[in-house]
C-alpha atoms as a PDB file:
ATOM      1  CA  UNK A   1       7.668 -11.606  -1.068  1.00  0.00           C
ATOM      2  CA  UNK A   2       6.264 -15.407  -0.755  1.00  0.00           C
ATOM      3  CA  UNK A   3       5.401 -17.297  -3.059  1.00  0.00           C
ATOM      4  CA  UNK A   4       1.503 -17.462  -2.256  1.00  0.00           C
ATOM      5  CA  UNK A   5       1.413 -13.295  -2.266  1.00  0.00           C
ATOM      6  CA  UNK A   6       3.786 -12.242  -5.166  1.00  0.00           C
ATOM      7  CA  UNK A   7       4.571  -8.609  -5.338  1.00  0.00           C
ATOM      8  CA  UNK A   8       7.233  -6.297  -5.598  1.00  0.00           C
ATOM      9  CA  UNK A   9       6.845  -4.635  -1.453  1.00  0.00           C
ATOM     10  CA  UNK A  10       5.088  -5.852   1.159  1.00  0.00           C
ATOM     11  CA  UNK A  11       4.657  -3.055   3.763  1.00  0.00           C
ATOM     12  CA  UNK A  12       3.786  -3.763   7.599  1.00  0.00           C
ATOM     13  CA  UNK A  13       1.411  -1.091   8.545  1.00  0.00           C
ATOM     14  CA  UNK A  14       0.284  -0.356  12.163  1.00  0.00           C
ATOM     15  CA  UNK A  15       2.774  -2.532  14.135  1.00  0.00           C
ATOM     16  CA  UNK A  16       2.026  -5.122  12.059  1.00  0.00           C
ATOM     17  CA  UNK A  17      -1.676  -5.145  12.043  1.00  0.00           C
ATOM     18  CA  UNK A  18      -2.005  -4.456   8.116  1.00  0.00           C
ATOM     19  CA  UNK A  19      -0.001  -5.359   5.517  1.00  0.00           C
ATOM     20  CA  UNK A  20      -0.296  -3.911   1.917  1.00  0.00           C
ATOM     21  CA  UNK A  21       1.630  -5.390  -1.283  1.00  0.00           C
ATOM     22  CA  UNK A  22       2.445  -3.113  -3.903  1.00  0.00           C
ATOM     23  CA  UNK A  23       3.185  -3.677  -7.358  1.00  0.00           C
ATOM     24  CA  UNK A  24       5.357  -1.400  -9.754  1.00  0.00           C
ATOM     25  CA  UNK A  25       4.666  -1.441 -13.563  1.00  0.00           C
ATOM     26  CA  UNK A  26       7.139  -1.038 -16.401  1.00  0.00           C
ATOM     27  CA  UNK A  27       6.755   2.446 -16.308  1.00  0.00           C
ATOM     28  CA  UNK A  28       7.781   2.640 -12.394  1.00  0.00           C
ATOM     29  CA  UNK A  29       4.212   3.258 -10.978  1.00  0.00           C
ATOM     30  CA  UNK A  30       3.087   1.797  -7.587  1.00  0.00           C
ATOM     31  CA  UNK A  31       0.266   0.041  -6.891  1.00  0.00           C
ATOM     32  CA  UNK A  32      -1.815  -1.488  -4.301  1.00  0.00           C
ATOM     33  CA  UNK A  33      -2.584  -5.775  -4.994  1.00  0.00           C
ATOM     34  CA  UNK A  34      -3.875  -6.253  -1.802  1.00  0.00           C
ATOM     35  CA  UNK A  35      -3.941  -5.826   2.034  1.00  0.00           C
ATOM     36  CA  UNK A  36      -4.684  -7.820   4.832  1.00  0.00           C
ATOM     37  CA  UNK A  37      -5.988  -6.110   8.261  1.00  0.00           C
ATOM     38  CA  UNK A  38      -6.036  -7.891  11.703  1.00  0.00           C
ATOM     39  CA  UNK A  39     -10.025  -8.766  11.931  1.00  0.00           C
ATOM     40  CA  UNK A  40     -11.022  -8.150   8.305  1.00  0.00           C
ATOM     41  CA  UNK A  41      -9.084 -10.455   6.506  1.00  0.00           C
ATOM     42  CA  UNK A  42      -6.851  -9.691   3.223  1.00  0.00           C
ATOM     43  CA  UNK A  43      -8.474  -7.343   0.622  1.00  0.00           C
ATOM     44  CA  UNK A  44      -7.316  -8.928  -2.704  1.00  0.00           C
ATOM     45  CA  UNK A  45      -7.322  -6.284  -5.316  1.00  0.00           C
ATOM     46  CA  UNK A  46      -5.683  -7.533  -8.615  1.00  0.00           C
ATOM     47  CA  UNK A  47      -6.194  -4.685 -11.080  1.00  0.00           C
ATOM     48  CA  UNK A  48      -8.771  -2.966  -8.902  1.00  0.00           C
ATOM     49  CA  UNK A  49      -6.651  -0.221  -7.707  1.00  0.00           C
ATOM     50  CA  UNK A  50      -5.577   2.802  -9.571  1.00  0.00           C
ATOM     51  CA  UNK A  51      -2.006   3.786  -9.850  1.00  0.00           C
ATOM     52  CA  UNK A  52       0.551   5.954  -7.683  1.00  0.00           C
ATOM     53  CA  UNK A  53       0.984   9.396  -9.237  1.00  0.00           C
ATOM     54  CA  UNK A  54       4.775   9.371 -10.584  1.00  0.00           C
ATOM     55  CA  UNK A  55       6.468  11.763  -7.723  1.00  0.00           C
ATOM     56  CA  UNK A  56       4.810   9.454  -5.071  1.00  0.00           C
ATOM     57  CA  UNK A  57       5.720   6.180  -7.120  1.00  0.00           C
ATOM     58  CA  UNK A  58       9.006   7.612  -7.225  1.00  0.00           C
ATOM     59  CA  UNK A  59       9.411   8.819  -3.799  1.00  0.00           C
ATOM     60  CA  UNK A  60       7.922   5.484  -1.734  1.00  0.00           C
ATOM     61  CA  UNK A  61      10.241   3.144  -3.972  1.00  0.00           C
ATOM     62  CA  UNK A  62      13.480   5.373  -2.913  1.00  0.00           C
ATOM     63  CA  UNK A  63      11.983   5.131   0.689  1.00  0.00           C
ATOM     64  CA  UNK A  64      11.722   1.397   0.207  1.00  0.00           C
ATOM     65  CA  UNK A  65      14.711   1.190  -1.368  1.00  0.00           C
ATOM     66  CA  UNK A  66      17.202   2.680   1.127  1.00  0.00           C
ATOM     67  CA  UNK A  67      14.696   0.877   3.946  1.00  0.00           C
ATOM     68  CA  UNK A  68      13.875   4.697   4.855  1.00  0.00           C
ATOM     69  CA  UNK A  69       9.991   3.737   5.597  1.00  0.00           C
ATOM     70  CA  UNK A  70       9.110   4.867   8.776  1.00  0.00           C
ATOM     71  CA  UNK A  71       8.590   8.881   8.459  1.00  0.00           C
ATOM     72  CA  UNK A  72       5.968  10.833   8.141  1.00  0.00           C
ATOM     73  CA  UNK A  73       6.389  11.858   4.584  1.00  0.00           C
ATOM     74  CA  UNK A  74       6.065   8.086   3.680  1.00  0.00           C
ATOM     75  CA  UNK A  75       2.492   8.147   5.788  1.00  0.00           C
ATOM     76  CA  UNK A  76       1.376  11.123   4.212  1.00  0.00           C
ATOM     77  CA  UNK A  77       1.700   9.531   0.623  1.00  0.00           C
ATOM     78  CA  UNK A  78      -0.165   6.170   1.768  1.00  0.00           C
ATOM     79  CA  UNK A  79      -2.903   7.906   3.211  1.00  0.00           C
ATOM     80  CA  UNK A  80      -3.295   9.955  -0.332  1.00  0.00           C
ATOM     81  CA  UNK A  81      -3.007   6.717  -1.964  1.00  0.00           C
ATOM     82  CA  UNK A  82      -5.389   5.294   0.366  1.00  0.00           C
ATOM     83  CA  UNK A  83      -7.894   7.927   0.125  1.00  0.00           C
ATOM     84  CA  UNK A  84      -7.657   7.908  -3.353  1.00  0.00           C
ATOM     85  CA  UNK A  85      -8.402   4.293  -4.053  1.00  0.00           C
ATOM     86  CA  UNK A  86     -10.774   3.812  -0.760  1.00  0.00           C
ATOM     87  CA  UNK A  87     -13.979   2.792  -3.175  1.00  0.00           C
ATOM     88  CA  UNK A  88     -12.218  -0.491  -3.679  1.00  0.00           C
ATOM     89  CA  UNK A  89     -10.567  -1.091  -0.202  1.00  0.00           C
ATOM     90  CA  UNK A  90     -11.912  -1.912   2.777  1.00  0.00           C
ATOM     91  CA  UNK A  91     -12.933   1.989   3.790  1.00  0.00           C
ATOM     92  CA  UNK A  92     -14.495   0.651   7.127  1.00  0.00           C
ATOM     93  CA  UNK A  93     -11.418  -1.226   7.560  1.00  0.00           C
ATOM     94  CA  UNK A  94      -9.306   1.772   6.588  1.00  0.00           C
ATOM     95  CA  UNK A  95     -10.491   4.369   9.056  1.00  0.00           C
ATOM     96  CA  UNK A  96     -10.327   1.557  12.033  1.00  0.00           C
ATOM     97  CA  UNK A  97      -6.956   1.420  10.948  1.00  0.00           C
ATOM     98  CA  UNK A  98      -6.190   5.108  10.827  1.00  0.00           C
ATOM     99  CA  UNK A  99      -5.236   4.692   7.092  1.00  0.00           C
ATOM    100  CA  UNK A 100      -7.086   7.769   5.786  1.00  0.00           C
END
């Protein structure tokens, strides 16, 4: 975290083309604050986003936690998460990105 993009995990996406900071709420659900994509800029989406479900909260702050993040189980829940929330992210940016 910096100080000029506070959240809780940044993620480096796509060799480091896209970067997405999540946020986790007193209850322990994830969400997306923003994301930056080589070419399109950074997405800031404050309270735009709608939350993780709890068993994929759960399971990408474990992943995060013991720095287990590259697997494809950890994929498959961001592109749900993606998909889910893609009316207020970037879609074009998204599918260049293989994100959905």
């Amino acid at each position: 975290m910096t100080p000029t993009r506070p959240c809780q995990y940044c993620l480096s996406l796509q060799q480091g083309s896209v970067f997405a900071d999540f946020d986790i709420d007193d209850n322990g659900y994830v969400s997306l604050v923003r994301i930056s994509f080589d070419g399109y800029g950074c997405c800031g989406l404050e309270d735009a986003t709608r939350k993780m479900d709890a068993e994929s909260s759960r399971k990408l702050i474990e992943w995060v936690e013991s720095n287990n993040v590259s697997q494809d189980a950890m994929r498959a829940v961001l592109k749900k998460y993606f998909n889910e929330n893609k009316d207020v992210i970037w879609e074009d940016a998204l599918a260049d990105y293989a994100l959905l």
